[in-house]
C-alpha atoms as a PDB file:
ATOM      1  CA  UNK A   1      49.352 118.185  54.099  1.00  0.00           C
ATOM      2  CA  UNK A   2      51.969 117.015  51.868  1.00  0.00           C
ATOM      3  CA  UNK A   3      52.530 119.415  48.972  1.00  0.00           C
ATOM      4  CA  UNK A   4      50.343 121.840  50.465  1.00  0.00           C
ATOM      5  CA  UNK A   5      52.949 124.981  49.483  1.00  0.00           C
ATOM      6  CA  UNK A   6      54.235 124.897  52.817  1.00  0.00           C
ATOM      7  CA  UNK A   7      57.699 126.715  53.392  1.00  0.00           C
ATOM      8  CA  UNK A   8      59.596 124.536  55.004  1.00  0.00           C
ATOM      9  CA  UNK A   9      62.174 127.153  56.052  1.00  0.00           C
ATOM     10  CA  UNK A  10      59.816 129.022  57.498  1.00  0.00           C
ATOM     11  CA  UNK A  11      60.152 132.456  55.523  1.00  0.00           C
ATOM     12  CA  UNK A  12      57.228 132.896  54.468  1.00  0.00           C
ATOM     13  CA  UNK A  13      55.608 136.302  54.982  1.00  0.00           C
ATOM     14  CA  UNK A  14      53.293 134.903  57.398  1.00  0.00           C
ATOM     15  CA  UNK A  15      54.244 131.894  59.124  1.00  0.00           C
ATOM     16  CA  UNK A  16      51.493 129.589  57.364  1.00  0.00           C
ATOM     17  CA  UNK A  17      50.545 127.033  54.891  1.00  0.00           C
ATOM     18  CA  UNK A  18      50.390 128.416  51.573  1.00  0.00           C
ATOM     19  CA  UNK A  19      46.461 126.782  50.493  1.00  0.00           C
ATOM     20  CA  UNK A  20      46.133 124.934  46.977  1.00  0.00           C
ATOM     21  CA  UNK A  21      44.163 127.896  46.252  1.00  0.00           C
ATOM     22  CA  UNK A  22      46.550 130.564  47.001  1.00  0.00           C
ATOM     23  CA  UNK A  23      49.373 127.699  44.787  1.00  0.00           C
ATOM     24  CA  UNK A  24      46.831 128.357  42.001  1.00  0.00           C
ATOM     25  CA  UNK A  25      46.409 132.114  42.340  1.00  0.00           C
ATOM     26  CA  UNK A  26      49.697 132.262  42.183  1.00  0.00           C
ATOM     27  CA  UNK A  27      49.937 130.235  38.601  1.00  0.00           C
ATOM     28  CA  UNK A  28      46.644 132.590  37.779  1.00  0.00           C
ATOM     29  CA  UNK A  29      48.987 135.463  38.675  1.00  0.00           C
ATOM     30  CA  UNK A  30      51.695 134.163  36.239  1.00  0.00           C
ATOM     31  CA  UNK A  31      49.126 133.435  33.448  1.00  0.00           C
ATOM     32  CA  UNK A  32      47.740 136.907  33.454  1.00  0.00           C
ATOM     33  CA  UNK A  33      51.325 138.821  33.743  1.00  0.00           C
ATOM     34  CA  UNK A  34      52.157 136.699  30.736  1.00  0.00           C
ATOM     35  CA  UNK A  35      49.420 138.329  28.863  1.00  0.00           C
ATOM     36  CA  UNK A  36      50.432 141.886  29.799  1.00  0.00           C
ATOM     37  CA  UNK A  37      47.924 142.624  32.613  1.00  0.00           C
ATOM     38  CA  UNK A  38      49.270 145.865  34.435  1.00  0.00           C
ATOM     39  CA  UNK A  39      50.260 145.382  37.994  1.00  0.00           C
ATOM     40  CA  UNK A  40      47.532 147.628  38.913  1.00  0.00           C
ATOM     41  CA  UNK A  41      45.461 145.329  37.606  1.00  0.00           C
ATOM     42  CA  UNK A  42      47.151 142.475  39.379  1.00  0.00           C
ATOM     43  CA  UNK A  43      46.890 144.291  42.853  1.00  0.00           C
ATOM     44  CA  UNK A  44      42.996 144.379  41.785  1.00  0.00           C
ATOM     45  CA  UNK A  45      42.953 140.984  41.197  1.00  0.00           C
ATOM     46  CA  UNK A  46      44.562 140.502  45.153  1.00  0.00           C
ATOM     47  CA  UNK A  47      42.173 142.840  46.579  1.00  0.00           C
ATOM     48  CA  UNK A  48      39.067 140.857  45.044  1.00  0.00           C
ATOM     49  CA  UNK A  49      40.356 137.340  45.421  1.00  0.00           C
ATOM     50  CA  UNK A  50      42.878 137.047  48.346  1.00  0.00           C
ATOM     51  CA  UNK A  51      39.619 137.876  50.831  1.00  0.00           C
ATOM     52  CA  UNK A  52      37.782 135.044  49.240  1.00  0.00           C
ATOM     53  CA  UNK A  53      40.880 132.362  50.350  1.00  0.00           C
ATOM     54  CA  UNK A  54      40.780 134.006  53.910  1.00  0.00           C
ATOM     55  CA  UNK A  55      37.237 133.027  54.234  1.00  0.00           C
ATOM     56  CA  UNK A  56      38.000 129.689  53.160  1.00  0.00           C
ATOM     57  CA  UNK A  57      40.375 129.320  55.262  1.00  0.00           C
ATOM     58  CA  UNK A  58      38.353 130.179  58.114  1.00  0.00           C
ATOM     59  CA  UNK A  59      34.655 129.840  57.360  1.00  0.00           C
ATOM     60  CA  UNK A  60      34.320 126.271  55.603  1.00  0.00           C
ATOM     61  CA  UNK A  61      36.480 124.804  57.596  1.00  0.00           C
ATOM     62  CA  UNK A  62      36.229 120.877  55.634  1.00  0.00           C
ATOM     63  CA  UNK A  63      37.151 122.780  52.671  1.00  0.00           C
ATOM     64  CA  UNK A  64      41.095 122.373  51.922  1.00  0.00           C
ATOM     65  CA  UNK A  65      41.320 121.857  48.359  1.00  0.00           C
ATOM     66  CA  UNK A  66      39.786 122.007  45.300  1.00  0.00           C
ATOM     67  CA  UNK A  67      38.215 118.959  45.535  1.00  0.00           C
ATOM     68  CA  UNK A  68      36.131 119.829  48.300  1.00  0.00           C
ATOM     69  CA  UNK A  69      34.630 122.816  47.073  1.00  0.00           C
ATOM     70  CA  UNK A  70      31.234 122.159  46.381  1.00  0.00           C
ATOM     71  CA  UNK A  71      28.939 124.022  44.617  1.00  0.00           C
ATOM     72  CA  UNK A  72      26.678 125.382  47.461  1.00  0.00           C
ATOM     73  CA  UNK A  73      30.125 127.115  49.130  1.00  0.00           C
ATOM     74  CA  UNK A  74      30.839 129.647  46.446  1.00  0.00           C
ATOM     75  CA  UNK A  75      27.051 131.118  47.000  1.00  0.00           C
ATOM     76  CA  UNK A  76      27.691 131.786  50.588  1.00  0.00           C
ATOM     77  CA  UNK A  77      30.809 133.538  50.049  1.00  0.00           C
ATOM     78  CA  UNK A  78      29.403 135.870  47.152  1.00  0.00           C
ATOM     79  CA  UNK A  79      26.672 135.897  50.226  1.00  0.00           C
ATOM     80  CA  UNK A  80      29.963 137.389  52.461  1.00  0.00           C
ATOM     81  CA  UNK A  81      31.147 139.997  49.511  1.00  0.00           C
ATOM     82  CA  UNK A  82      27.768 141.513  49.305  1.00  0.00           C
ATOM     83  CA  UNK A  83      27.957 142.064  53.208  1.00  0.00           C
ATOM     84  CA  UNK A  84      32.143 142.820  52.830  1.00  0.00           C
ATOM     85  CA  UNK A  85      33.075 146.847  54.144  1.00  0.00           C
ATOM     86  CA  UNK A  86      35.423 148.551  51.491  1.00  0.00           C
ATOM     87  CA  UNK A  87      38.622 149.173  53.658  1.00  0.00           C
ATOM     88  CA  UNK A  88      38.611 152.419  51.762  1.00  0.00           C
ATOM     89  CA  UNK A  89      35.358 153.808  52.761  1.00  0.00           C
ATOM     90  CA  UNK A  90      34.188 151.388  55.528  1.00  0.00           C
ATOM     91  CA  UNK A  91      30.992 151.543  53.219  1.00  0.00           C
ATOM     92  CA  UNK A  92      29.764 148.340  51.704  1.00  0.00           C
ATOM     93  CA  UNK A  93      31.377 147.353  47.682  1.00  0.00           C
ATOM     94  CA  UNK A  94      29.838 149.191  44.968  1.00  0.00           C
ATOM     95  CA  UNK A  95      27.550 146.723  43.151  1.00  0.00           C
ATOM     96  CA  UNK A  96      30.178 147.089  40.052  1.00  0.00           C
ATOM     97  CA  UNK A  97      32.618 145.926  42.777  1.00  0.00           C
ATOM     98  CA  UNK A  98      30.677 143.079  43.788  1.00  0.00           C
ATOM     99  CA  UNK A  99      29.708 141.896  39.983  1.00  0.00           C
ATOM    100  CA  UNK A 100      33.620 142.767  39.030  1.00  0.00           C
ATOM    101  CA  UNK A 101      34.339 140.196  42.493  1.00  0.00           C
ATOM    102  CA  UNK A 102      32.354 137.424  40.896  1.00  0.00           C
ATOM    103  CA  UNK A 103      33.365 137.388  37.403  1.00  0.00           C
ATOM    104  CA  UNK A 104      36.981 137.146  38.334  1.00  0.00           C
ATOM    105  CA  UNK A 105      36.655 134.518  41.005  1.00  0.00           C
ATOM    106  CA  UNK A 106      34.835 132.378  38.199  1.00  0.00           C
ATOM    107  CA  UNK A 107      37.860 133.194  35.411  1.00  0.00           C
ATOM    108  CA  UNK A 108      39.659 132.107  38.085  1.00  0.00           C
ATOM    109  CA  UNK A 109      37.586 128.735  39.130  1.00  0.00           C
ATOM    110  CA  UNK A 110      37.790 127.803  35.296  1.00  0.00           C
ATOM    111  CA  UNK A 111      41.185 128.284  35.242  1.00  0.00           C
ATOM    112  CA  UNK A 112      41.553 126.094  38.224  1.00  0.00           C
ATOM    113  CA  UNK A 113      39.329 123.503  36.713  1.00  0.00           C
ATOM    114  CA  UNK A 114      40.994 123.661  33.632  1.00  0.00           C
ATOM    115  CA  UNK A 115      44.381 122.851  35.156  1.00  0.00           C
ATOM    116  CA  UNK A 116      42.818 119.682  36.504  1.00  0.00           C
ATOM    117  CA  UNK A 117      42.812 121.074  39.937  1.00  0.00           C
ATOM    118  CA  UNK A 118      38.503 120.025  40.422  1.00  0.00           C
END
């Protein structure tokens, strides 16, 4: 996909497509260290968002950007965090874990729509 955040030298960490989700994390990553969030908080932000983009990437398979993202898929993924092990604990999230999960993926969605990504 053209402009898909590919690296076209092939360096990237993992040998893939960068998603236009993961190209707007990575703005949403900018945007936050611009306002001073700690990287502690930033490596929060990966560990609650980065296994939502997985599951895109292999669950809803007709979903590749933005514009395919229809309201009914970010249900069944909230659907996956409930059911999601803590690699910590192997125990399921906390339910402050879970609620924490789906405020920030919806800063982030607004964000996204906001930079005329929807």
């Amino acid at each position: 996909m053209a402009g898909d955040g590919c690296d076209a030298g092939g360096g990237s960490e993992s040998s893939r497509c960068q998603s236009a989700f993961e190209a707007v994390y990575d703005h949403f990553r900018l945007d936050r260290r611009g306002n001073l969030v700690s990287g502690r908080t930033l490596s929060h932000y990966d560990y609650l968002l980065r296994p939502f983009f997985e599951w895109l990437r292999d669950e809803p398979p007709e979903v590749q950007g933005f514009e395919q993202l229809a309201v009914a898929i970010v249900p069944k993924y909230r659907v996956r965090l409930v059911e999601r092990k803590s690699e910590r604990t192997g125990r399921r999230l906390e339910p402050a874990t879970v609620l924490d999960a789906h405020r920030l993926l919806l800063t982030f969605l607004r964000l996204a729509a906001g930079e005329g990504t929807r």
